[in-house]
PDB file of N, CA and C in Angstrom:
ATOM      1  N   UNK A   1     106.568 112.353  90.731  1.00  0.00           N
ATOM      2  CA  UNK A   1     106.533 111.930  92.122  1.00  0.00           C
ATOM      3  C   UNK A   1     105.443 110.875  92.283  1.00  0.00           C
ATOM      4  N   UNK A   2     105.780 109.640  92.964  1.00  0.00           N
ATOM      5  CA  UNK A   2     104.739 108.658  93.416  1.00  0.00           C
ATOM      6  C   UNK A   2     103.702 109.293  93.808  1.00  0.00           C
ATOM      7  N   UNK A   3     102.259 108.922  93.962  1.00  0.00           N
ATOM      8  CA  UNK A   3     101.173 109.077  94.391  1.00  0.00           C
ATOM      9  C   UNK A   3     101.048 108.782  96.400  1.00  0.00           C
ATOM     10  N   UNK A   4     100.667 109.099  96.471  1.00  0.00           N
ATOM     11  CA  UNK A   4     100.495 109.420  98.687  1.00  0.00           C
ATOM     12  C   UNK A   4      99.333 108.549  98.399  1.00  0.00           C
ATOM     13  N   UNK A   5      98.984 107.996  98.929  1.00  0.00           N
ATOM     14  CA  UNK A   5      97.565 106.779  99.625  1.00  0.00           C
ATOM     15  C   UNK A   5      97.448 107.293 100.864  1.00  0.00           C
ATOM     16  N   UNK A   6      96.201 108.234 101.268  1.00  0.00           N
ATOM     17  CA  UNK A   6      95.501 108.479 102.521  1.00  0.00           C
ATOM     18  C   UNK A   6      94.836 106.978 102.834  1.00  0.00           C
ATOM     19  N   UNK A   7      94.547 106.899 104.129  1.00  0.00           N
ATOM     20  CA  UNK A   7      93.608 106.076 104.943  1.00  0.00           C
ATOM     21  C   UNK A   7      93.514 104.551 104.624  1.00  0.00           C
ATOM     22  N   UNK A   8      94.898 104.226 104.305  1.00  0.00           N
ATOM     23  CA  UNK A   8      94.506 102.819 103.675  1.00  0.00           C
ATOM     24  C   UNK A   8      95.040 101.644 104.912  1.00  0.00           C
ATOM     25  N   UNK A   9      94.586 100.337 104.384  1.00  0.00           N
ATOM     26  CA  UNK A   9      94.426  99.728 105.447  1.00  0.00           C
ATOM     27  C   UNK A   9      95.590  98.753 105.852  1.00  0.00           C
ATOM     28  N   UNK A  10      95.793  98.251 106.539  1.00  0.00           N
ATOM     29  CA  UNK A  10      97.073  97.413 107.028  1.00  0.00           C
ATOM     30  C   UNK A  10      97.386  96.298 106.175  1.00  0.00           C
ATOM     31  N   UNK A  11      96.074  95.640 105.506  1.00  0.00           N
ATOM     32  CA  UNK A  11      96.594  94.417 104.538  1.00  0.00           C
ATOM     33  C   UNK A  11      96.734  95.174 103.637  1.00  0.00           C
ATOM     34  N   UNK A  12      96.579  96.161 102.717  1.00  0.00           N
ATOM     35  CA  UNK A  12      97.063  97.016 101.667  1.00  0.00           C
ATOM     36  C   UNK A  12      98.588  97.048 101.782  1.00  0.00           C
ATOM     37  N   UNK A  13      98.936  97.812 103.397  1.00  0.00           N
ATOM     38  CA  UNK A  13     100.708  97.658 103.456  1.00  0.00           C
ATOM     39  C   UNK A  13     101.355  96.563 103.050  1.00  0.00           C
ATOM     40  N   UNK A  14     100.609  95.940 103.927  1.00  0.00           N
ATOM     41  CA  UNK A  14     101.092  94.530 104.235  1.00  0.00           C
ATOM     42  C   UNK A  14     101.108  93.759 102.936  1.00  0.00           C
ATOM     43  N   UNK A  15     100.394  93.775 102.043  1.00  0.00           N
ATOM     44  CA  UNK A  15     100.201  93.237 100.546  1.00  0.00           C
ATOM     45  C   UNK A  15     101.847  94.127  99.674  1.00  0.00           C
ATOM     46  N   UNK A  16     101.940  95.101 100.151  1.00  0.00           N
ATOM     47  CA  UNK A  16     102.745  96.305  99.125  1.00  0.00           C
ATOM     48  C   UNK A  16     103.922  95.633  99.609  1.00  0.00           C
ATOM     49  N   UNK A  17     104.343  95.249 100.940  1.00  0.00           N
ATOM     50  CA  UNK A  17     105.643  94.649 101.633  1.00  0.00           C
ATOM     51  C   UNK A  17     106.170  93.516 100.899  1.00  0.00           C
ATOM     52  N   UNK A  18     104.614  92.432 100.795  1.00  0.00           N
ATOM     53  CA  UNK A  18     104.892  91.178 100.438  1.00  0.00           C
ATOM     54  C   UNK A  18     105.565  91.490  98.389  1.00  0.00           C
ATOM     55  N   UNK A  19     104.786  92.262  98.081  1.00  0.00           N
ATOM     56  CA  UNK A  19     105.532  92.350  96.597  1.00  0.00           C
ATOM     57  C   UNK A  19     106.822  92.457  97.173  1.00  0.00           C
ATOM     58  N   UNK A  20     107.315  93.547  97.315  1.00  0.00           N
ATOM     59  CA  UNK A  20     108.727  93.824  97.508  1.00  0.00           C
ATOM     60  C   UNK A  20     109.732  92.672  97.954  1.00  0.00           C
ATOM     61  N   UNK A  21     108.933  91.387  98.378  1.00  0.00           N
ATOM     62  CA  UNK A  21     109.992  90.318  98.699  1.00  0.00           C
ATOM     63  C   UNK A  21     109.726  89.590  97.681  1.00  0.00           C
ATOM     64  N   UNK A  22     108.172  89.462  96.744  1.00  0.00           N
ATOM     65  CA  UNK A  22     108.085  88.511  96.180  1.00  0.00           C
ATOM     66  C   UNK A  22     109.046  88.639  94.352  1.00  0.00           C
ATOM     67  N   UNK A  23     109.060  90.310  94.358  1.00  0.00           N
ATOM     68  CA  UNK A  23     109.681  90.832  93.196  1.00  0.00           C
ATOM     69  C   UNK A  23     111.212  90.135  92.919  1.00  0.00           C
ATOM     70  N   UNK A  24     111.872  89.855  94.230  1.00  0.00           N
ATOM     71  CA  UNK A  24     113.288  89.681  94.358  1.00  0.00           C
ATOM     72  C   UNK A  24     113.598  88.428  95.169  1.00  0.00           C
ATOM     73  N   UNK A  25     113.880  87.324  94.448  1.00  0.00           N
ATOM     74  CA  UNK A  25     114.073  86.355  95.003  1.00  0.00           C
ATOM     75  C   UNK A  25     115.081  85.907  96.178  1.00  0.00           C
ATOM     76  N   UNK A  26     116.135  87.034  95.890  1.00  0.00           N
ATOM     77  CA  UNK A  26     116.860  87.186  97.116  1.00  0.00           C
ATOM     78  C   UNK A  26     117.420  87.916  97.643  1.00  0.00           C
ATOM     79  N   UNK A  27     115.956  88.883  98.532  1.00  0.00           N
ATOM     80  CA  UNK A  27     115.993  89.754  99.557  1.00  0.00           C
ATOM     81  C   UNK A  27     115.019  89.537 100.653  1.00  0.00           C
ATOM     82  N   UNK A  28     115.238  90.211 101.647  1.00  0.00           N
ATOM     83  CA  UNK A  28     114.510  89.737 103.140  1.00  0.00           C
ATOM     84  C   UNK A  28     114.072  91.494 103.640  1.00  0.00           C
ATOM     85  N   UNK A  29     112.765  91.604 104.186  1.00  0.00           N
ATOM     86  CA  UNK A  29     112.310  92.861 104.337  1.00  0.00           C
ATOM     87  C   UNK A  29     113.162  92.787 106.326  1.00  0.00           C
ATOM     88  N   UNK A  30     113.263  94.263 106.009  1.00  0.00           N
ATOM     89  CA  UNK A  30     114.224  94.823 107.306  1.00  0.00           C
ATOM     90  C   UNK A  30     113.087  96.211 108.222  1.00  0.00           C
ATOM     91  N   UNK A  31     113.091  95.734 108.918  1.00  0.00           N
ATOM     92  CA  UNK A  31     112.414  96.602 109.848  1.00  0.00           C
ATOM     93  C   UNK A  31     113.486  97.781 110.572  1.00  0.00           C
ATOM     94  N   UNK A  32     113.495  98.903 110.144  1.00  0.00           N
ATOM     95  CA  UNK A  32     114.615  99.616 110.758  1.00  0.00           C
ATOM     96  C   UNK A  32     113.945 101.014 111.183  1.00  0.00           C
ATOM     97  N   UNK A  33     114.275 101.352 112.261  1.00  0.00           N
ATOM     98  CA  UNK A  33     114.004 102.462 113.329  1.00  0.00           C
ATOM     99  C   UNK A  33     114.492 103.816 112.340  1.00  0.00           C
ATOM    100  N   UNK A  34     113.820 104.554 112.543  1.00  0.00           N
ATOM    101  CA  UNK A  34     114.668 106.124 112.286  1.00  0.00           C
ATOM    102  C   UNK A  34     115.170 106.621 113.090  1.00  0.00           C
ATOM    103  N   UNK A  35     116.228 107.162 113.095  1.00  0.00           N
ATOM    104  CA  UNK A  35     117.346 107.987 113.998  1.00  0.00           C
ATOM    105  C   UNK A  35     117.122 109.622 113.754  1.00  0.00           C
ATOM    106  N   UNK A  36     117.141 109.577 115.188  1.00  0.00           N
ATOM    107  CA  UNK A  36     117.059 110.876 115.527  1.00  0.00           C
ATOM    108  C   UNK A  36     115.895 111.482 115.075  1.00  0.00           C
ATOM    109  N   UNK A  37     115.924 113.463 115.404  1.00  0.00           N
ATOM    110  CA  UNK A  37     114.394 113.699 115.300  1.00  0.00           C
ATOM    111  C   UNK A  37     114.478 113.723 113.268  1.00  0.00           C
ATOM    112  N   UNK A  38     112.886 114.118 112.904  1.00  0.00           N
ATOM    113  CA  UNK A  38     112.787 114.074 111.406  1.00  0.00           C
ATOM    114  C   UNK A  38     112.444 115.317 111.994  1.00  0.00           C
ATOM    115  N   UNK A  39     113.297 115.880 110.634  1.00  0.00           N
ATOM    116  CA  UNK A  39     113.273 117.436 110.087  1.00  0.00           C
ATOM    117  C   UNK A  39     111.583 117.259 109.330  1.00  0.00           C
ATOM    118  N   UNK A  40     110.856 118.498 109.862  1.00  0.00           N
ATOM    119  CA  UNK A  40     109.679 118.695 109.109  1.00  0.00           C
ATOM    120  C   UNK A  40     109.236 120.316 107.969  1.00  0.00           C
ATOM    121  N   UNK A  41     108.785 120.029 107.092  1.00  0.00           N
ATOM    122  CA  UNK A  41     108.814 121.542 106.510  1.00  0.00           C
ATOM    123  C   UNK A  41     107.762 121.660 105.384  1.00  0.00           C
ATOM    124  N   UNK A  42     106.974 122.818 105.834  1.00  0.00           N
ATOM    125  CA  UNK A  42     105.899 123.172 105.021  1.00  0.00           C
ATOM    126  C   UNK A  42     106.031 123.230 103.539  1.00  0.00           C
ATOM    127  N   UNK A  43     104.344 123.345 102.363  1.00  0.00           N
ATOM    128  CA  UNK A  43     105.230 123.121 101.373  1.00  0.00           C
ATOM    129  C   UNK A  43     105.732 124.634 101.262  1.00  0.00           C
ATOM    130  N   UNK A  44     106.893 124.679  99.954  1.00  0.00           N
ATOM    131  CA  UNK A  44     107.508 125.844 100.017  1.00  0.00           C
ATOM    132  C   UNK A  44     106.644 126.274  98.506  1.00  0.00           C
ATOM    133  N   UNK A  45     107.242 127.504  98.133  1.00  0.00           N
ATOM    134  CA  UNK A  45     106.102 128.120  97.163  1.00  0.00           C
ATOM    135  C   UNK A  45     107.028 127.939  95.748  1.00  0.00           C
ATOM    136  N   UNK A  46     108.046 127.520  95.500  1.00  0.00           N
ATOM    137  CA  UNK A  46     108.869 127.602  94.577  1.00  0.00           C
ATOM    138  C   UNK A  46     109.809 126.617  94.555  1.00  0.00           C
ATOM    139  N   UNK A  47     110.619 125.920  93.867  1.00  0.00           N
ATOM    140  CA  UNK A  47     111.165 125.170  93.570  1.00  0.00           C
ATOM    141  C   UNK A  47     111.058 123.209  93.537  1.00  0.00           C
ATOM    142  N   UNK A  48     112.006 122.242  93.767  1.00  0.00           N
ATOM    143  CA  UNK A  48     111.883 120.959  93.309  1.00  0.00           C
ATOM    144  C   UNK A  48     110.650 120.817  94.155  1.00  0.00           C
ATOM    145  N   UNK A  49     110.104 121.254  95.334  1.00  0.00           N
ATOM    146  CA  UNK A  49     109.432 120.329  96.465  1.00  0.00           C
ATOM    147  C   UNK A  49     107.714 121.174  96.653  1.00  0.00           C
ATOM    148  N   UNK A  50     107.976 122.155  95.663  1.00  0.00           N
ATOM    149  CA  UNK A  50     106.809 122.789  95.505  1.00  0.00           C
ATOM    150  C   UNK A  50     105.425 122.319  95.913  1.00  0.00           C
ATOM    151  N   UNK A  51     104.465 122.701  97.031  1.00  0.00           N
ATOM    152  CA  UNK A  51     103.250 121.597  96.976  1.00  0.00           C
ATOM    153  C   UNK A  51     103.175 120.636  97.689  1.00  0.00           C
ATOM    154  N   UNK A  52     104.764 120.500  98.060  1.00  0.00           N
ATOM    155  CA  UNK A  52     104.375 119.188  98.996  1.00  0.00           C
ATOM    156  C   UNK A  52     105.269 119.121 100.520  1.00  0.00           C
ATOM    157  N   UNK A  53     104.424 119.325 101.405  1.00  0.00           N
ATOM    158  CA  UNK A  53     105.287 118.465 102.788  1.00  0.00           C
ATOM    159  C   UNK A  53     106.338 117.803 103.028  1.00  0.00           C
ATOM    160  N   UNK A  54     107.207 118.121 103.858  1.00  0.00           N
ATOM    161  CA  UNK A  54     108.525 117.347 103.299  1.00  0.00           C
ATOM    162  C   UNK A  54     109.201 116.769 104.884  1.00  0.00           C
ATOM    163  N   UNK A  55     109.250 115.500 105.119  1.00  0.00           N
ATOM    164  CA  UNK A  55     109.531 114.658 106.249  1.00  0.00           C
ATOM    165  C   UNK A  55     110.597 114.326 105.783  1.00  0.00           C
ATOM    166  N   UNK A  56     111.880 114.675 106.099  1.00  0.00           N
ATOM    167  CA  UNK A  56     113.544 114.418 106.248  1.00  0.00           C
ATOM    168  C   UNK A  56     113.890 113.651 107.292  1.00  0.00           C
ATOM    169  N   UNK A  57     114.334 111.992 107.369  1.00  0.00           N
ATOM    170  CA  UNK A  57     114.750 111.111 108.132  1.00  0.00           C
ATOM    171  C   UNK A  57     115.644 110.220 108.344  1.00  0.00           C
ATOM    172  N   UNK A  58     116.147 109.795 108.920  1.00  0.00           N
ATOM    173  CA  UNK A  58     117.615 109.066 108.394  1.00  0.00           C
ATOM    174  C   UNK A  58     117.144 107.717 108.986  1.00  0.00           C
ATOM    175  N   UNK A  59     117.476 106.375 108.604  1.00  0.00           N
ATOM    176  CA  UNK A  59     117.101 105.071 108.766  1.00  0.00           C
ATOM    177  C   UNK A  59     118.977 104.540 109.202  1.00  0.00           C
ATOM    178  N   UNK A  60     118.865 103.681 110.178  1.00  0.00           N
ATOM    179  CA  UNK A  60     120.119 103.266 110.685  1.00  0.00           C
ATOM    180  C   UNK A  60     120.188 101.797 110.935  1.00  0.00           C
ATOM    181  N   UNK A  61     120.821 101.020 109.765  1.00  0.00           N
ATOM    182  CA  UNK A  61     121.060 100.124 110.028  1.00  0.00           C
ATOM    183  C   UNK A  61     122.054  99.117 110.751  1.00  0.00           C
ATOM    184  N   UNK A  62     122.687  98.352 111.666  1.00  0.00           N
ATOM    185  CA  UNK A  62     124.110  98.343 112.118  1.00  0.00           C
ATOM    186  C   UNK A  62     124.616  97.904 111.271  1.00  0.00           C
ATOM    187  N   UNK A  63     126.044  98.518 111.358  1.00  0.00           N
ATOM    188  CA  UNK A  63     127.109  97.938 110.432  1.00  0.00           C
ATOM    189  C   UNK A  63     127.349  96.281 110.486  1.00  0.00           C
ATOM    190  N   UNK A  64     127.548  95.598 111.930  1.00  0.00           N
ATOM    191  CA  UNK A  64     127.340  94.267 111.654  1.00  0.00           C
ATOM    192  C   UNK A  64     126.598  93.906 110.934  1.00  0.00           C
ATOM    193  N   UNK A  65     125.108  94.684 110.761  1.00  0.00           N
ATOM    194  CA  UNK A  65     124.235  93.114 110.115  1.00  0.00           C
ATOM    195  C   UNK A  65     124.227  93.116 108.630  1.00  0.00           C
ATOM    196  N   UNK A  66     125.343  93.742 107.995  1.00  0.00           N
ATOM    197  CA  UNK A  66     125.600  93.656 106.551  1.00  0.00           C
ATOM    198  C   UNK A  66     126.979  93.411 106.538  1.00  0.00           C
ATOM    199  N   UNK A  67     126.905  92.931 105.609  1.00  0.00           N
ATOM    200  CA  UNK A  67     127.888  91.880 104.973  1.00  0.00           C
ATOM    201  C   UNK A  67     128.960  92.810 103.890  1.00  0.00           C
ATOM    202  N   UNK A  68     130.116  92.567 103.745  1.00  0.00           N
ATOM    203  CA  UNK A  68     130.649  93.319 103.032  1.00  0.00           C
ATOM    204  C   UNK A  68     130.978  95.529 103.424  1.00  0.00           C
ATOM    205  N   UNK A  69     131.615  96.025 102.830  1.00  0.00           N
ATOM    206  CA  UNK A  69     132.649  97.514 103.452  1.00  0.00           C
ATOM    207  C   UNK A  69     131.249  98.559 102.405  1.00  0.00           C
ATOM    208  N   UNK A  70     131.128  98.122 101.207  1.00  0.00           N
ATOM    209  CA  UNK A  70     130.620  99.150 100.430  1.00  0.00           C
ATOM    210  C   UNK A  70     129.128  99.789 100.684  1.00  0.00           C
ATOM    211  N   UNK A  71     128.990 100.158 100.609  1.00  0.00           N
ATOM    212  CA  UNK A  71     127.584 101.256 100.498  1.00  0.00           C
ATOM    213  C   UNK A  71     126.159 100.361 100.228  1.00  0.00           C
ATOM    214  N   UNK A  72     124.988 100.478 100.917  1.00  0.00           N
ATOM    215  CA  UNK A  72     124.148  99.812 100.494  1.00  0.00           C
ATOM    216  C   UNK A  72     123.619 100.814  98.775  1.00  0.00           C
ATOM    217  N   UNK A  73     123.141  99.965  97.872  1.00  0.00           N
ATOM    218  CA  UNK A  73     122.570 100.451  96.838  1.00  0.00           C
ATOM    219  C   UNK A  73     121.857  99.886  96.343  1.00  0.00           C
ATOM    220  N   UNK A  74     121.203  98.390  96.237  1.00  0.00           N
ATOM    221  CA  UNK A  74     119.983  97.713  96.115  1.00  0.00           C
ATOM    222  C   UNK A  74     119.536  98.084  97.258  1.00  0.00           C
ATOM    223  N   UNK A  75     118.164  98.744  97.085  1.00  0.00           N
ATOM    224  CA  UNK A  75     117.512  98.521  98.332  1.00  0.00           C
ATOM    225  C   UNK A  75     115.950  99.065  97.252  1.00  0.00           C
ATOM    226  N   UNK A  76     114.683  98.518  98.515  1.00  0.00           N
ATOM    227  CA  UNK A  76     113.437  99.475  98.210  1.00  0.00           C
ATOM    228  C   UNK A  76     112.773  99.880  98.771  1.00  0.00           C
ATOM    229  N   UNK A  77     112.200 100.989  99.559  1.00  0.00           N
ATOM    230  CA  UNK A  77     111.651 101.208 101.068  1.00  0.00           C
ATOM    231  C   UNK A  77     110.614 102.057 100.535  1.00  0.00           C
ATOM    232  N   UNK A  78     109.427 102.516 101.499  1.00  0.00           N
ATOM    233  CA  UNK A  78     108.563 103.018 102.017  1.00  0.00           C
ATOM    234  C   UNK A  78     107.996 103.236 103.019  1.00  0.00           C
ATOM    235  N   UNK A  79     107.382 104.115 103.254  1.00  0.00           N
ATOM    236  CA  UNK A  79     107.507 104.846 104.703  1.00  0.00           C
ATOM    237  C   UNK A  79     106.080 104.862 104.855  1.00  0.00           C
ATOM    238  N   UNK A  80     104.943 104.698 106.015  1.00  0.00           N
ATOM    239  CA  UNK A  80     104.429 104.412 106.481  1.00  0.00           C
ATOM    240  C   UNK A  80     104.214 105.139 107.432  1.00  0.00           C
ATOM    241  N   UNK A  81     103.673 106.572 107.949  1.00  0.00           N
ATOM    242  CA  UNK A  81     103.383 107.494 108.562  1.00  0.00           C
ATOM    243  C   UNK A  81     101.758 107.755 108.977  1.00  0.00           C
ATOM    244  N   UNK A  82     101.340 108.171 110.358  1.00  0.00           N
ATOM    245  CA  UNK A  82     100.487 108.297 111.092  1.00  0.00           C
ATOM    246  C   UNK A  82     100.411 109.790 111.259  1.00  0.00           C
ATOM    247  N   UNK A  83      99.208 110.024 110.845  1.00  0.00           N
ATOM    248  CA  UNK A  83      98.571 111.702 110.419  1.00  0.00           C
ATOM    249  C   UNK A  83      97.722 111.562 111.706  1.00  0.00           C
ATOM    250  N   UNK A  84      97.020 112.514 112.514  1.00  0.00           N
ATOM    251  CA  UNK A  84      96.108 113.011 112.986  1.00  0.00           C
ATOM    252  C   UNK A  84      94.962 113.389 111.807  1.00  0.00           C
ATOM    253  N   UNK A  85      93.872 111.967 112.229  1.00  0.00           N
ATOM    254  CA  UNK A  85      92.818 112.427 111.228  1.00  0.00           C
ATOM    255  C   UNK A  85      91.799 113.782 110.710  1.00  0.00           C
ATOM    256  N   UNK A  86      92.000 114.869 111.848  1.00  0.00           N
ATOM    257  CA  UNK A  86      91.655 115.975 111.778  1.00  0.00           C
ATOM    258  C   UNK A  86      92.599 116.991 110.612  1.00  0.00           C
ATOM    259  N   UNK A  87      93.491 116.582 110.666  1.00  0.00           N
ATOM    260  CA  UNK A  87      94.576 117.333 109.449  1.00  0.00           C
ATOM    261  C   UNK A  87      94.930 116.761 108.147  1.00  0.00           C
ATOM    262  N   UNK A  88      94.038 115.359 107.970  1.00  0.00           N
ATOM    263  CA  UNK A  88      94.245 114.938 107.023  1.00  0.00           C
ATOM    264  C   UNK A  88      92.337 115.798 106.036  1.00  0.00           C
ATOM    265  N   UNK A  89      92.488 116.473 104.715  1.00  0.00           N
ATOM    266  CA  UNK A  89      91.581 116.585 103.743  1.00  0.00           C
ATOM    267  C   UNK A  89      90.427 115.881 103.735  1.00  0.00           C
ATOM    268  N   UNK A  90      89.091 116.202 103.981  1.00  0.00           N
ATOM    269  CA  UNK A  90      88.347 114.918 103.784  1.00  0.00           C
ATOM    270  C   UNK A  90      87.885 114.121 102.234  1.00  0.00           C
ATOM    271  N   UNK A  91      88.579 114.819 101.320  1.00  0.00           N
ATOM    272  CA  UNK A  91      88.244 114.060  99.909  1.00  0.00           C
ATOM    273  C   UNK A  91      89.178 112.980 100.161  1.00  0.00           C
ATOM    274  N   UNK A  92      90.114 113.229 100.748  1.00  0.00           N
ATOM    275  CA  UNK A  92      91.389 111.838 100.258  1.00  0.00           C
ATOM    276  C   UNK A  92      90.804 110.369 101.279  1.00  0.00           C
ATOM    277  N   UNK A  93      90.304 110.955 102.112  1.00  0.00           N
ATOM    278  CA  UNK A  93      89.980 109.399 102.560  1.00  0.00           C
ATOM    279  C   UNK A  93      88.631 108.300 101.939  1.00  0.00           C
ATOM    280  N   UNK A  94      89.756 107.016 101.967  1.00  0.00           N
ATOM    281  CA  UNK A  94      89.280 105.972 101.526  1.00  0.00           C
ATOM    282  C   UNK A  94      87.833 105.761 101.455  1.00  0.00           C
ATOM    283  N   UNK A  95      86.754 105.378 100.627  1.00  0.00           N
ATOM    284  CA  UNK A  95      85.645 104.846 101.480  1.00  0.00           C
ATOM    285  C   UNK A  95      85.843 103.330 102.319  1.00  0.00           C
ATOM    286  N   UNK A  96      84.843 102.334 103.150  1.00  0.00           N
ATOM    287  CA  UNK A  96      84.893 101.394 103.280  1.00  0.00           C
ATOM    288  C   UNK A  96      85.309 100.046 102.203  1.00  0.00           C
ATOM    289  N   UNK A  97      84.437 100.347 101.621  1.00  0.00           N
ATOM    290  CA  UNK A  97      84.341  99.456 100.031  1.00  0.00           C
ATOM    291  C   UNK A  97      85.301  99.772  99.600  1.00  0.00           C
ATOM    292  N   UNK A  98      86.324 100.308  99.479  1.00  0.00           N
ATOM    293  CA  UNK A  98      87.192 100.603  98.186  1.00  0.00           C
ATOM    294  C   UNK A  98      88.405  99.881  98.686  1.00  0.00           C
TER     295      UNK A  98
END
């Protein structure tokens, strides 16, 4: 499983975005809303998700603004979520300097 980045800063995103366009010469980053509520669920004590928090969401793009009937399957996303700093660990946050 990828690594989680607590407390990091907006040009960090913003740097992580710009790869993702600069990796692929021809793709365009999409800003898309989540639909409906996100399923939330503690970690569980056993199986694939063991340990970890689990935010279930669905992303909705319109059917007009793609081209072609089939299924999207190139794609690369990341999600970008706002904690209440009181519930976030205090080892994981960033220092200034770093």
């Amino acid at each position: 499983m990828s690594n989680v980045v607590f407390s990091d800063s907006s040009q960090s995103i913003s740097n992580l975005a710009q790869r993702l366009v600069d990796g692929y010469d021809d793709s365009v980053l999409v800003l898309a809303p989540f639909a409906g509520k996100a399923s939330t669920y503690a970690p569980s004590k056993k199986g694939k998700y063991k340990g970890y928090y689990r935010l279930e969401l669905n992303v909705l793009i319109p059917e007009d603004a793609i081209k072609g009937e089939d299924c999207l399957n190139d794609f690369a996303a990341f999600a970008v979520v706002r904690l209440p700093k009181e519930r976030v660990q205090e080892h994981l946050w960033k220092e200034e300097s770093e």
